[in-house]
C-alpha atoms as a PDB file:
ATOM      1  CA  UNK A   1      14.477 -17.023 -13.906  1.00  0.00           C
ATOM      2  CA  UNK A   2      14.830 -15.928 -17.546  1.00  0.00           C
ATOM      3  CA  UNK A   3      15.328 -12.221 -17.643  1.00  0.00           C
ATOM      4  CA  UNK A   4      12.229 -10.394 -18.353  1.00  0.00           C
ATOM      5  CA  UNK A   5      11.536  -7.908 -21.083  1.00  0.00           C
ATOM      6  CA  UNK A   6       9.180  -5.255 -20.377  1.00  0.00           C
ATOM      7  CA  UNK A   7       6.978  -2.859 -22.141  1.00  0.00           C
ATOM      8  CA  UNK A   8       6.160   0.830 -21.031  1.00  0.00           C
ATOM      9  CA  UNK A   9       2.716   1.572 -21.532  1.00  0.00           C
ATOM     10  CA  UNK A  10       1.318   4.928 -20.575  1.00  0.00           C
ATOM     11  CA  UNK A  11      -2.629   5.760 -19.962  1.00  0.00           C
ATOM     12  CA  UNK A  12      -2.927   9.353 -19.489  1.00  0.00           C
ATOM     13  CA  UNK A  13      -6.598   8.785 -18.242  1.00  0.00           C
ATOM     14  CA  UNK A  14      -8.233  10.755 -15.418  1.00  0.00           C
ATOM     15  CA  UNK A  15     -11.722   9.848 -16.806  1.00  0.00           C
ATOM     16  CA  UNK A  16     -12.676   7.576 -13.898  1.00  0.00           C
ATOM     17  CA  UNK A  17     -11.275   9.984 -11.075  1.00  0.00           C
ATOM     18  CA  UNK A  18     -12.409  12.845  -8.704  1.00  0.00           C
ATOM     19  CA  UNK A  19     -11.054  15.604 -11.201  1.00  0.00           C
ATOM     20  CA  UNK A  20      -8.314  16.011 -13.548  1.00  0.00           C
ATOM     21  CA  UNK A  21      -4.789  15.622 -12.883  1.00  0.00           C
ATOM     22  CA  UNK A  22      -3.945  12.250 -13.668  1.00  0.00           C
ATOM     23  CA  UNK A  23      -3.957  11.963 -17.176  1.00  0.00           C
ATOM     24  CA  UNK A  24      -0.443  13.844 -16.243  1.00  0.00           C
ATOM     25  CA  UNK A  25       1.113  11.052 -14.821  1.00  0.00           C
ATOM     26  CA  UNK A  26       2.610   8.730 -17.297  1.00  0.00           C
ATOM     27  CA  UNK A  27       4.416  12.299 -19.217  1.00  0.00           C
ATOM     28  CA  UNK A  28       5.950  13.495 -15.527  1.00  0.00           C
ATOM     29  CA  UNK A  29       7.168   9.782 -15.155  1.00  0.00           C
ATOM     30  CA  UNK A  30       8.851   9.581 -18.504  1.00  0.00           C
ATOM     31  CA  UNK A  31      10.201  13.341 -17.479  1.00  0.00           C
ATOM     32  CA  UNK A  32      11.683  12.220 -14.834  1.00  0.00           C
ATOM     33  CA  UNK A  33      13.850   9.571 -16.437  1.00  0.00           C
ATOM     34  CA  UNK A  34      11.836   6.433 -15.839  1.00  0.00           C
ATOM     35  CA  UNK A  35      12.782   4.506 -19.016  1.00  0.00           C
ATOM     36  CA  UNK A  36      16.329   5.443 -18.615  1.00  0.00           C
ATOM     37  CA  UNK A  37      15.945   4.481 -14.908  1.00  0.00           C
ATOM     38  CA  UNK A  38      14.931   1.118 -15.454  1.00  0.00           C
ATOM     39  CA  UNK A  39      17.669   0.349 -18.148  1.00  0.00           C
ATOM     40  CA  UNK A  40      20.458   1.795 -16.089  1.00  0.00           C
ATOM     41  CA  UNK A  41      19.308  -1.232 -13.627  1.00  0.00           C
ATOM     42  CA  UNK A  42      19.830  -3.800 -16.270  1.00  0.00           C
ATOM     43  CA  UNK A  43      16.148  -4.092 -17.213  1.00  0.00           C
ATOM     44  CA  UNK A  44      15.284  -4.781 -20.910  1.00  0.00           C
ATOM     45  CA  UNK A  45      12.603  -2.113 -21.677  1.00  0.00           C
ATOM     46  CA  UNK A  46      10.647  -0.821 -24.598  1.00  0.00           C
ATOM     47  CA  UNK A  47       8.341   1.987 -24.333  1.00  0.00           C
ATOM     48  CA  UNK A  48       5.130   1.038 -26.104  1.00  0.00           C
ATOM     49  CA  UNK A  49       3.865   4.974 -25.897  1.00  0.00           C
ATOM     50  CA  UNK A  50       0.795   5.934 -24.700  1.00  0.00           C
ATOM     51  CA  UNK A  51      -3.228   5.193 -25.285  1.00  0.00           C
ATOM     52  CA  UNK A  52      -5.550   7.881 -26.247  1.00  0.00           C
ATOM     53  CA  UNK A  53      -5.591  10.519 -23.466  1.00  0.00           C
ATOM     54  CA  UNK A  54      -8.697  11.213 -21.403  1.00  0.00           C
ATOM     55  CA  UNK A  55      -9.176  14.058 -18.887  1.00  0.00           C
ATOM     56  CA  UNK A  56     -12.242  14.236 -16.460  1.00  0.00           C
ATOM     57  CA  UNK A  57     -15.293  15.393 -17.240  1.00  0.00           C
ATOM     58  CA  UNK A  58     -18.910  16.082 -15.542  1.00  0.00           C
ATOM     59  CA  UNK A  59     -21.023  13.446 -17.763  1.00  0.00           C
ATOM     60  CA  UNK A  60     -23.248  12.920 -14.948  1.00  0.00           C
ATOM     61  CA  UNK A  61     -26.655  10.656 -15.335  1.00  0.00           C
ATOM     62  CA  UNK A  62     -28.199   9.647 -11.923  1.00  0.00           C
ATOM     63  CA  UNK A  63     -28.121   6.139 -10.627  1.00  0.00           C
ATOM     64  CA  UNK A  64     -24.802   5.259 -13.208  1.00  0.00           C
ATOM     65  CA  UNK A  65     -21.503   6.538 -12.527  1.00  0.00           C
ATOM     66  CA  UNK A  66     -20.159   9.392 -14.009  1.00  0.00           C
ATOM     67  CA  UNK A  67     -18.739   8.838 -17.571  1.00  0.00           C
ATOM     68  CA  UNK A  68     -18.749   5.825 -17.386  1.00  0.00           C
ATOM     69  CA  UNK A  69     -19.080   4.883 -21.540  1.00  0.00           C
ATOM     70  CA  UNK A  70     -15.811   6.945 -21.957  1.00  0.00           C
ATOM     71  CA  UNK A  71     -13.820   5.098 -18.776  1.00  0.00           C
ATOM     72  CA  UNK A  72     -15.261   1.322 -20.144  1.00  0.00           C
ATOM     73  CA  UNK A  73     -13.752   2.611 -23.707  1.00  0.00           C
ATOM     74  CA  UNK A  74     -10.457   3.358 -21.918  1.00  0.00           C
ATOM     75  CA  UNK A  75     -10.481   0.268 -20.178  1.00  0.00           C
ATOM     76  CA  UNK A  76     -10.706  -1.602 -23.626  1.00  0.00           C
ATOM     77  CA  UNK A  77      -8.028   0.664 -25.223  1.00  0.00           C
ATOM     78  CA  UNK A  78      -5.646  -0.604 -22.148  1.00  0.00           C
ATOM     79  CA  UNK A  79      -6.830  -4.070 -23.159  1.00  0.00           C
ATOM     80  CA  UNK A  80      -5.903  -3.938 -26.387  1.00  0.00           C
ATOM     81  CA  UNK A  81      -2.403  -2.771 -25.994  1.00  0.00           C
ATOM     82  CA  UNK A  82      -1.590  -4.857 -23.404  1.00  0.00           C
ATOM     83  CA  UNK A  83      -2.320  -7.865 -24.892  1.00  0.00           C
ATOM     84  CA  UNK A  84      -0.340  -6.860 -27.436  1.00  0.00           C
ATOM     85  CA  UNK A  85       2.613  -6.083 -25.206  1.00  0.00           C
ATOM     86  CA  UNK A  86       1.989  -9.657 -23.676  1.00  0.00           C
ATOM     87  CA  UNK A  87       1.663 -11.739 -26.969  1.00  0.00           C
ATOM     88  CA  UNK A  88       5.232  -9.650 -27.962  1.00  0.00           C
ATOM     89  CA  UNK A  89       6.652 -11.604 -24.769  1.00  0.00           C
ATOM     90  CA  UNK A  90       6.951  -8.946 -22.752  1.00  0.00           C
ATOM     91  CA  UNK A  91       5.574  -7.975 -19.067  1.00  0.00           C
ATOM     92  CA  UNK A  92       3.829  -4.607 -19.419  1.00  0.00           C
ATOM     93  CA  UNK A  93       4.752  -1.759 -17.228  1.00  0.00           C
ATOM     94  CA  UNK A  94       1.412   0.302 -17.209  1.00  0.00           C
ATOM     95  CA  UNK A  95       1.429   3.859 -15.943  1.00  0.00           C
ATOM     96  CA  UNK A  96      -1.924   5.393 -15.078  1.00  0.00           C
ATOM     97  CA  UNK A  97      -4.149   6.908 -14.820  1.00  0.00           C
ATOM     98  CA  UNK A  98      -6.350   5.402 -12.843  1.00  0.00           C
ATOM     99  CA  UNK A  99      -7.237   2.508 -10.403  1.00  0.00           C
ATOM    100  CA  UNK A 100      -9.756   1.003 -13.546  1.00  0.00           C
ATOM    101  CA  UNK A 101      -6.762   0.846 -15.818  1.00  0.00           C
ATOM    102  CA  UNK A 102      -6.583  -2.443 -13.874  1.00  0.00           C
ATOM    103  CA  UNK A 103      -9.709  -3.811 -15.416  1.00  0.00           C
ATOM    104  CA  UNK A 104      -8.463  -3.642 -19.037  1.00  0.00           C
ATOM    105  CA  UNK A 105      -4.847  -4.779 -17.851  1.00  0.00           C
ATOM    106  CA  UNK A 106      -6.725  -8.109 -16.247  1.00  0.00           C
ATOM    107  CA  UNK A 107      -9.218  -8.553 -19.011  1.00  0.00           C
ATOM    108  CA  UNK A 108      -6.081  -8.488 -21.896  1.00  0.00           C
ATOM    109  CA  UNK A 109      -4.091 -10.981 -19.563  1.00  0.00           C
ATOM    110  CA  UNK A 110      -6.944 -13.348 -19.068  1.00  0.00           C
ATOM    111  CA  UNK A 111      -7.266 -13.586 -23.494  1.00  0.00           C
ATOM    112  CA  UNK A 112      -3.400 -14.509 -22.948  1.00  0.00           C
ATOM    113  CA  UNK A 113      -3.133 -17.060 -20.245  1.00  0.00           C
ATOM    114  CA  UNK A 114      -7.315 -18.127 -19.638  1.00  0.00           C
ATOM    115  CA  UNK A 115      -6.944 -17.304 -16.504  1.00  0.00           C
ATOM    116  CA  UNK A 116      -5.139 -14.410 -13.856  1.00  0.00           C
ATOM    117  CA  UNK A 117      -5.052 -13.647 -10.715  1.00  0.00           C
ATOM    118  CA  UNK A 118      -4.275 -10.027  -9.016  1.00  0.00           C
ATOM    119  CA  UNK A 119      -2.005  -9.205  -5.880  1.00  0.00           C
ATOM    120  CA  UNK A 120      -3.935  -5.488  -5.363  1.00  0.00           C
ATOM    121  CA  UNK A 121      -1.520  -3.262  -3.316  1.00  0.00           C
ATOM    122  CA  UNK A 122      -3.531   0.028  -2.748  1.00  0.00           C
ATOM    123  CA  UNK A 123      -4.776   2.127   0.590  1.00  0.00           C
ATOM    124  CA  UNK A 124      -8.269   0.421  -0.031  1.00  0.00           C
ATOM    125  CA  UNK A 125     -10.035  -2.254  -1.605  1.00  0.00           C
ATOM    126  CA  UNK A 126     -12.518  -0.252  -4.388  1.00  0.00           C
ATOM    127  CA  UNK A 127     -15.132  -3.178  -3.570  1.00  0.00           C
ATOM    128  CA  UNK A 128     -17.410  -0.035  -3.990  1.00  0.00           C
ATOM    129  CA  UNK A 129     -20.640   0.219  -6.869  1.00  0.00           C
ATOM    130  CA  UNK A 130     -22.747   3.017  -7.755  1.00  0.00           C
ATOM    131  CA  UNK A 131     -25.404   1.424  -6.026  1.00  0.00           C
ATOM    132  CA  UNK A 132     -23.511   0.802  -2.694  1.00  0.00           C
ATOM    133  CA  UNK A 133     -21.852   4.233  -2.857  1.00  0.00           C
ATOM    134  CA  UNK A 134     -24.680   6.668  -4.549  1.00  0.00           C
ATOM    135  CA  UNK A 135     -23.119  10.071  -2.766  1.00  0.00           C
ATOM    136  CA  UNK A 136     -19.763   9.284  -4.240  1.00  0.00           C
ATOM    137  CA  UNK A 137     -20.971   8.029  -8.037  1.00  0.00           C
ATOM    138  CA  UNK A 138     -17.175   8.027  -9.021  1.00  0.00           C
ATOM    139  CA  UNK A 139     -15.680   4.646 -11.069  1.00  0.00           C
ATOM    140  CA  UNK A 140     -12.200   5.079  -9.482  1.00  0.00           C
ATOM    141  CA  UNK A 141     -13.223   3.517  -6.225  1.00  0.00           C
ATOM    142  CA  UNK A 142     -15.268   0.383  -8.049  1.00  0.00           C
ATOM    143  CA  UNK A 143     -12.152  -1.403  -9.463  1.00  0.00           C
ATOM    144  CA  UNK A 144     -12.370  -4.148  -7.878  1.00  0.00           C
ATOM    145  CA  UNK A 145     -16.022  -4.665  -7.745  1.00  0.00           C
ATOM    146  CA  UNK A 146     -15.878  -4.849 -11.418  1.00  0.00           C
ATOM    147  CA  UNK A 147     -13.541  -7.242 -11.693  1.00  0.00           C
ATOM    148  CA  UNK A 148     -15.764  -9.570  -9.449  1.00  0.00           C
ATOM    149  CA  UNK A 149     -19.124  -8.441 -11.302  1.00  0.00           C
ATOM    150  CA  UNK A 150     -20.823  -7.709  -7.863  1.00  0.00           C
ATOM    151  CA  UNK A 151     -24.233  -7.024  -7.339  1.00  0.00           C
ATOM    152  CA  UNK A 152     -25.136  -3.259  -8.239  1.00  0.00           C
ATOM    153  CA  UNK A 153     -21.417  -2.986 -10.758  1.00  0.00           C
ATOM    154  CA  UNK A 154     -21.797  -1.375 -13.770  1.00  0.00           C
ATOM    155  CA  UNK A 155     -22.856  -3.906 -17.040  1.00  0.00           C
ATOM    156  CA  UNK A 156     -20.361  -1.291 -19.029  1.00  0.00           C
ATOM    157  CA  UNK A 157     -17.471  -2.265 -17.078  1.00  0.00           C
ATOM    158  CA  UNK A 158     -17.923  -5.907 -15.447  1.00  0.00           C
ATOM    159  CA  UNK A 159     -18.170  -6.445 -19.887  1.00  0.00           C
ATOM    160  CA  UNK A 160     -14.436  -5.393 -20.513  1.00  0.00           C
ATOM    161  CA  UNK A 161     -13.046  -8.700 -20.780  1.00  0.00           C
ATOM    162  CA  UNK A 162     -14.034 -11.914 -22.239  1.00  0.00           C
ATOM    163  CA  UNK A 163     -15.927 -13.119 -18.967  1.00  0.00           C
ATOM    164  CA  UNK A 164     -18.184 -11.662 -16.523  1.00  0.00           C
ATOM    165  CA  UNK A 165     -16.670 -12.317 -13.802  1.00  0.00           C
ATOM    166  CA  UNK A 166     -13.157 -11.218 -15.291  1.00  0.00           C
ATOM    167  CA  UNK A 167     -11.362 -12.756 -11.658  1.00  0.00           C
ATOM    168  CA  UNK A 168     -12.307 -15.368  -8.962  1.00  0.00           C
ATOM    169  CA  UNK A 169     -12.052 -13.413  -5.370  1.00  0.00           C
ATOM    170  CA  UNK A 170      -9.982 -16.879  -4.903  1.00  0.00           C
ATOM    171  CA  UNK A 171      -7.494 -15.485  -7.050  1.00  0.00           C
ATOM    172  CA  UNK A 172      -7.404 -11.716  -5.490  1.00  0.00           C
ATOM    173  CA  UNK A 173      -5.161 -10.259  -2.711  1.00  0.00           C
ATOM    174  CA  UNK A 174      -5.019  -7.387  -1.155  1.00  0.00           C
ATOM    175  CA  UNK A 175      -2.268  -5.640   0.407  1.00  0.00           C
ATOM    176  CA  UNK A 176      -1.139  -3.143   2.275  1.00  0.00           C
ATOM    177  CA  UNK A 177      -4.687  -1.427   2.790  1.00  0.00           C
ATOM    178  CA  UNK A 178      -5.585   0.920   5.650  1.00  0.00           C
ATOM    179  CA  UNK A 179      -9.087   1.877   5.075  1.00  0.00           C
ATOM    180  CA  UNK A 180     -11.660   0.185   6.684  1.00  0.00           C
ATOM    181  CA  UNK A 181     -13.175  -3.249   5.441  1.00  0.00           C
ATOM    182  CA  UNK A 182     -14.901  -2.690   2.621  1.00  0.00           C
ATOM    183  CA  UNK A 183     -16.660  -6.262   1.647  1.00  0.00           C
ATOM    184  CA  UNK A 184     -19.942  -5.506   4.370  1.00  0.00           C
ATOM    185  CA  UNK A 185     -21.313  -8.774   3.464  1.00  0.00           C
ATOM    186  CA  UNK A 186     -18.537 -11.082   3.233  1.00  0.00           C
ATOM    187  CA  UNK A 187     -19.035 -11.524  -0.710  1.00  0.00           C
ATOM    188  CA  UNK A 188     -15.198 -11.461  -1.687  1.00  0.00           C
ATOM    189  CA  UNK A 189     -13.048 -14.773  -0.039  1.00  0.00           C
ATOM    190  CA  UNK A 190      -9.980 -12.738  -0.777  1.00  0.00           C
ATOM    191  CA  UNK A 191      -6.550 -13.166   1.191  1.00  0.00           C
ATOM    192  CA  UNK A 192      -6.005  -9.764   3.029  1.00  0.00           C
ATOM    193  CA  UNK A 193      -2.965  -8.527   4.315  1.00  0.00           C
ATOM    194  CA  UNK A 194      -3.324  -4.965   6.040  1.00  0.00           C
ATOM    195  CA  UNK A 195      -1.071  -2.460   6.039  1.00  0.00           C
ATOM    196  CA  UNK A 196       0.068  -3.334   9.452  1.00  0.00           C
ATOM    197  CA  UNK A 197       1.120  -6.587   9.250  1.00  0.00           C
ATOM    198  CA  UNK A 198       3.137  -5.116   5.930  1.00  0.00           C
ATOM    199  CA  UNK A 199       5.141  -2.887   8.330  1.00  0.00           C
ATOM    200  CA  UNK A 200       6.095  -5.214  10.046  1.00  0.00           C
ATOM    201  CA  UNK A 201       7.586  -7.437   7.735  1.00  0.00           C
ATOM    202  CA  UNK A 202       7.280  -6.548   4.007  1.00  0.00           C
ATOM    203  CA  UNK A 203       8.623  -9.821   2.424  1.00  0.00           C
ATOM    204  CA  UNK A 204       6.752 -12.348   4.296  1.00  0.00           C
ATOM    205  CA  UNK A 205       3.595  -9.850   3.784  1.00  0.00           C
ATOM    206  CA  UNK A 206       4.127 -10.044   0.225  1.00  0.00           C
ATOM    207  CA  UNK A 207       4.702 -13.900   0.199  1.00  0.00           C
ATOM    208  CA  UNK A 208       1.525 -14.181   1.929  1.00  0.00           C
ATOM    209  CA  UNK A 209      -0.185 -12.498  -0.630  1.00  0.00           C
ATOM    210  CA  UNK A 210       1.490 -14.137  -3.605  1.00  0.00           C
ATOM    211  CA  UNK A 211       0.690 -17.993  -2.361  1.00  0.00           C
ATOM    212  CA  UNK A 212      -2.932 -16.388  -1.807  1.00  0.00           C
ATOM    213  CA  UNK A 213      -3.691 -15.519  -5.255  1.00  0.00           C
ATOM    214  CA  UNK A 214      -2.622 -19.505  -5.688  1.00  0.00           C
ATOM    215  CA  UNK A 215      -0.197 -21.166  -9.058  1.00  0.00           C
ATOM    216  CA  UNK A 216      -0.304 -19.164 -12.553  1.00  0.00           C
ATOM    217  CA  UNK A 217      -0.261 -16.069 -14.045  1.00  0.00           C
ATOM    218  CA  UNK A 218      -1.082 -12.832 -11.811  1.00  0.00           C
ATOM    219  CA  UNK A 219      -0.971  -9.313 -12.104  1.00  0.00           C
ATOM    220  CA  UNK A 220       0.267  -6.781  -9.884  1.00  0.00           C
ATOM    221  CA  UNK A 221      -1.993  -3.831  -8.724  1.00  0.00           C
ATOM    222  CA  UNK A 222       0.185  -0.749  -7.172  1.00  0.00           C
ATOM    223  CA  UNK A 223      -2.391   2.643  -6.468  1.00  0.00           C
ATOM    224  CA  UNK A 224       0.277   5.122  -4.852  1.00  0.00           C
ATOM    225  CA  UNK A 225      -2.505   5.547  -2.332  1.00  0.00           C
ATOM    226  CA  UNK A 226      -1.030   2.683   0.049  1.00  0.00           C
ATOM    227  CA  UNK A 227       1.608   5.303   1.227  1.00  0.00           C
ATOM    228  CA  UNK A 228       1.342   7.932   3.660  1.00  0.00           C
ATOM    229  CA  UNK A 229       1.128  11.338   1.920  1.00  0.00           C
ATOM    230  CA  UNK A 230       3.667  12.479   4.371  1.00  0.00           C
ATOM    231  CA  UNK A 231       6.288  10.041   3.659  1.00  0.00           C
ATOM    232  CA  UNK A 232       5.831  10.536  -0.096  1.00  0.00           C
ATOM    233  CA  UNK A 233       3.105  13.241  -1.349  1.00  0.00           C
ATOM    234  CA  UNK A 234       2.050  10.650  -4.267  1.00  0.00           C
ATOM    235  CA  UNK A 235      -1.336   9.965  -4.166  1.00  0.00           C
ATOM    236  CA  UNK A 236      -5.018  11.839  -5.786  1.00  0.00           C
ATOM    237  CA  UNK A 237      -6.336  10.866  -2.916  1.00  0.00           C
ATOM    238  CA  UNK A 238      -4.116  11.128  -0.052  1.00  0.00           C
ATOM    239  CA  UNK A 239      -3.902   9.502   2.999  1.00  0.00           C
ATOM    240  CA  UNK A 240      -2.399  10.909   5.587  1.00  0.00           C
ATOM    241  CA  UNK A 241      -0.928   9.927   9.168  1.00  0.00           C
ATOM    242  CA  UNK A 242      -1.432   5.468   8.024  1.00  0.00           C
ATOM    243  CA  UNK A 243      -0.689   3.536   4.973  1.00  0.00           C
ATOM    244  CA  UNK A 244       3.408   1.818   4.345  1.00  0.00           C
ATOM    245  CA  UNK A 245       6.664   4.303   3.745  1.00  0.00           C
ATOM    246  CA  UNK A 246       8.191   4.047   0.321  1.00  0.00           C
ATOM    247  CA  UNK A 247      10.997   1.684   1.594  1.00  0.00           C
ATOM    248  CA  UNK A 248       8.323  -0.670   2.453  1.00  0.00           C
ATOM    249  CA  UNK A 249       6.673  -0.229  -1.050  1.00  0.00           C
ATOM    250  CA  UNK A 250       9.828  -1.215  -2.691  1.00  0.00           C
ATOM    251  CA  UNK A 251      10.418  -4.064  -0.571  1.00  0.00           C
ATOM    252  CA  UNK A 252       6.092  -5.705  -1.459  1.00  0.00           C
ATOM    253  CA  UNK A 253       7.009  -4.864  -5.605  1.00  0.00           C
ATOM    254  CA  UNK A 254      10.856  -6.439  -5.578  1.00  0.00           C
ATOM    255  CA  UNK A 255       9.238  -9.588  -3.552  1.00  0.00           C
ATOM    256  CA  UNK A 256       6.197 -10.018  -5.783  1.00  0.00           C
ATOM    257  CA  UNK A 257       8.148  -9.110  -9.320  1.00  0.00           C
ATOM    258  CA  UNK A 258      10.717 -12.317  -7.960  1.00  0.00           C
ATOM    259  CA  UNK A 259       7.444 -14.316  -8.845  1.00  0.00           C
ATOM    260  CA  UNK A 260       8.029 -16.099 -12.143  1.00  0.00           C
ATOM    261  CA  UNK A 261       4.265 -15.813 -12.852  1.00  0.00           C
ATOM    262  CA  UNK A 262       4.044 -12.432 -12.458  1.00  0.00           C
ATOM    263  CA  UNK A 263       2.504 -11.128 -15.771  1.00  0.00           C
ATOM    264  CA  UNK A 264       2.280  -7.209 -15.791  1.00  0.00           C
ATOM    265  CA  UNK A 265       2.399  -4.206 -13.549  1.00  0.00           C
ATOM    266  CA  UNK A 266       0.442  -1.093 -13.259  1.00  0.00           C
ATOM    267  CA  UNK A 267       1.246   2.007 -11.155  1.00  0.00           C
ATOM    268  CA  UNK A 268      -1.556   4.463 -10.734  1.00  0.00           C
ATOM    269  CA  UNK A 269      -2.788   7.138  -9.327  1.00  0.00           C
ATOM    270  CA  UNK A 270       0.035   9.621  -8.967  1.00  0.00           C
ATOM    271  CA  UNK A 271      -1.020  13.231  -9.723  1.00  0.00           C
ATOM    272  CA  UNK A 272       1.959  15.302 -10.451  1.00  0.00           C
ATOM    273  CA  UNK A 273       0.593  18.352  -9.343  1.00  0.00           C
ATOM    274  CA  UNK A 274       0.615  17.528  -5.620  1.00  0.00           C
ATOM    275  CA  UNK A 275       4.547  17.108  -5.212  1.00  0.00           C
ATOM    276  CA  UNK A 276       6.247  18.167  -8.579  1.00  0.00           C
ATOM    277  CA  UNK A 277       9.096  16.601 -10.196  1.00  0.00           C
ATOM    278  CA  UNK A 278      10.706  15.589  -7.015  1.00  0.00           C
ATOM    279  CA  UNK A 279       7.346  13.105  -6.083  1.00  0.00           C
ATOM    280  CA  UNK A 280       8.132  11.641  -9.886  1.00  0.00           C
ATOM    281  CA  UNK A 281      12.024  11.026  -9.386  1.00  0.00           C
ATOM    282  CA  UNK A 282      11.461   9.649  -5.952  1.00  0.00           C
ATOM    283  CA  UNK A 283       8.759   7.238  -7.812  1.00  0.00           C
ATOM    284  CA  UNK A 284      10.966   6.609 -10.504  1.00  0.00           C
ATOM    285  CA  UNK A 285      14.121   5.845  -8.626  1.00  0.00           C
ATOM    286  CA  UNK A 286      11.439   2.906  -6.222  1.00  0.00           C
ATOM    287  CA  UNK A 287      10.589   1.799  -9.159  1.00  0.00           C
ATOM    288  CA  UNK A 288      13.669   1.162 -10.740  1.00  0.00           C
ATOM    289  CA  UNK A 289      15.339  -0.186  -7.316  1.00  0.00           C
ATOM    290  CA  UNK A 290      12.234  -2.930  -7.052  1.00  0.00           C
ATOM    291  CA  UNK A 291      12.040  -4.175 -10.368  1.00  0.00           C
ATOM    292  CA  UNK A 292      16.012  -4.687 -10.997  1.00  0.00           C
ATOM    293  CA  UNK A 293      17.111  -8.159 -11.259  1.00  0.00           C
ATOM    294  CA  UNK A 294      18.570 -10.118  -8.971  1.00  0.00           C
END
């Protein structure tokens, strides 16, 4: 395989989460040597800086999800930098943020390639709407459902991209979850690998997922969420007592980023606050171990 360049692409964004706290993210990464990181591995990297930051806010209207103009705005900022990152040749590296930075990573790499698919590694499956999930009218769960344009998503942000839907459930994986089954009516023929059949054997788990999302261009989905908050205090949201170990992690990402039609890469939801600088070098030093050549 022809070695990869990749671009760094920060979205300090909390706007779609429970509170503030991870519009910190992509800064503490970058602080704790992640560029660097990744070229001391032999990587060819350029940092493409950072879209507009945007910290949480209570911009509550009933029945819509909170903020939601100002997280559909962020989504298109993401979409317009990474597609510029991807017409430059490279495979963009983007740090959120959070879990709807996805939506403007897929929508830029479907106006590249037509068409994308998405391994999703994360705790759940954020198959969730604001009319689904009224008591909890927060966008960082409803990733997913966006993507797919389900009944009861938001117009605002199943219109990122170029096409409503953005992806084909056909094309969609998800990996390593351990929260409970979140598709109630059977709407979304994804492939679904759990976190335990990840434990016990992280390549072939990741294989699975890879020929499930079928031939072409993909996109890998990483929410720190998948890993137990003991093992690796990570996550906004944590999980605690379930979800992979970061050795695991590392193994999924350097499987999947072997792909030749991997695409681009986001890593989100790490808030700095809950284990310092040490959470961000352990990150960082995963990161650069799984993505290294060869």
């Amino acid at each position: 395989m022809t070695q990869r360049s990749w671009s760094v692409l920060g979205v300090p964004s909390s706007a779609a989460a429970h509170g503030p706290g991870l519009e910190k993210a992509p800064a503490a990464l970058r602080a704790a040597g992640l560029v660097d990181a990744l070229r001391a591995r032999g990587l060819v990297v350029t940092d493409q800086g950072d879209v507009e930051p945007a910290r949480w806010r209570a911009h509550h209207v009933p029945g819509r999800l909170n903020d939601v103009e100002r997280v559909a705005a962020g989504a298109g900022r993401v979409r317009e930098a990474v597609r510029d990152g991807l017409r430059g040749g490279h495979v963009p590296l983007v740090l959120g943020g959070e879990c709807t930075v996805t939506l403007g990573v897929v929508a830029a790499a479907v106006d590249v390639h037509d068409d994308c698919g998405l391994v999703y590694v994360d705790g759940g499956q954020d198959l969730f709407t604001v009319a689904s999930h009224p008591e909890e009218p927060i966008a960082d769960a409803t990733g997913v459902a966006h993507l797919l344009d389900l009944p009861g998503a938001s117009p605002e942000l199943s219109a990122v991209g170029a096409r409503r839907p953005l992806l084909d459930a056909r094309r969609l994986a998800f990996l390593g979850f351990s929260d409970a089954e979140e598709d109630e009516d059977g709407r979304v023929a994804a492939t679904r690998v759990p976190a335990a059949e990840v434990s016990a054997g992280p390549e072939a788990a990741a294989r699975r997922a890879v020929d499930g999302v079928g031939s072409g261009p993909f996109v890998l989905h990483v929410d720190v969420d998948v890993l137990d908050f003991f093992a690796l205090p990570a996550a906004d949201v944590p999980v605690f007592g379930r979800g992979l170990v970061p050795a695991e992690l590392e193994r999924v990402v350097r499987e999947i980023v072997s792909d030749p039609d991997l695409v681009a890469v986001t890593l989100v939801e790490f808030n700095p606050d809950h284990g310092g600088s040490t959470t961000a070098r352990a990150l960082v030093d995963l990161l650069a171990r799984a993505l290294a050549p060869g």
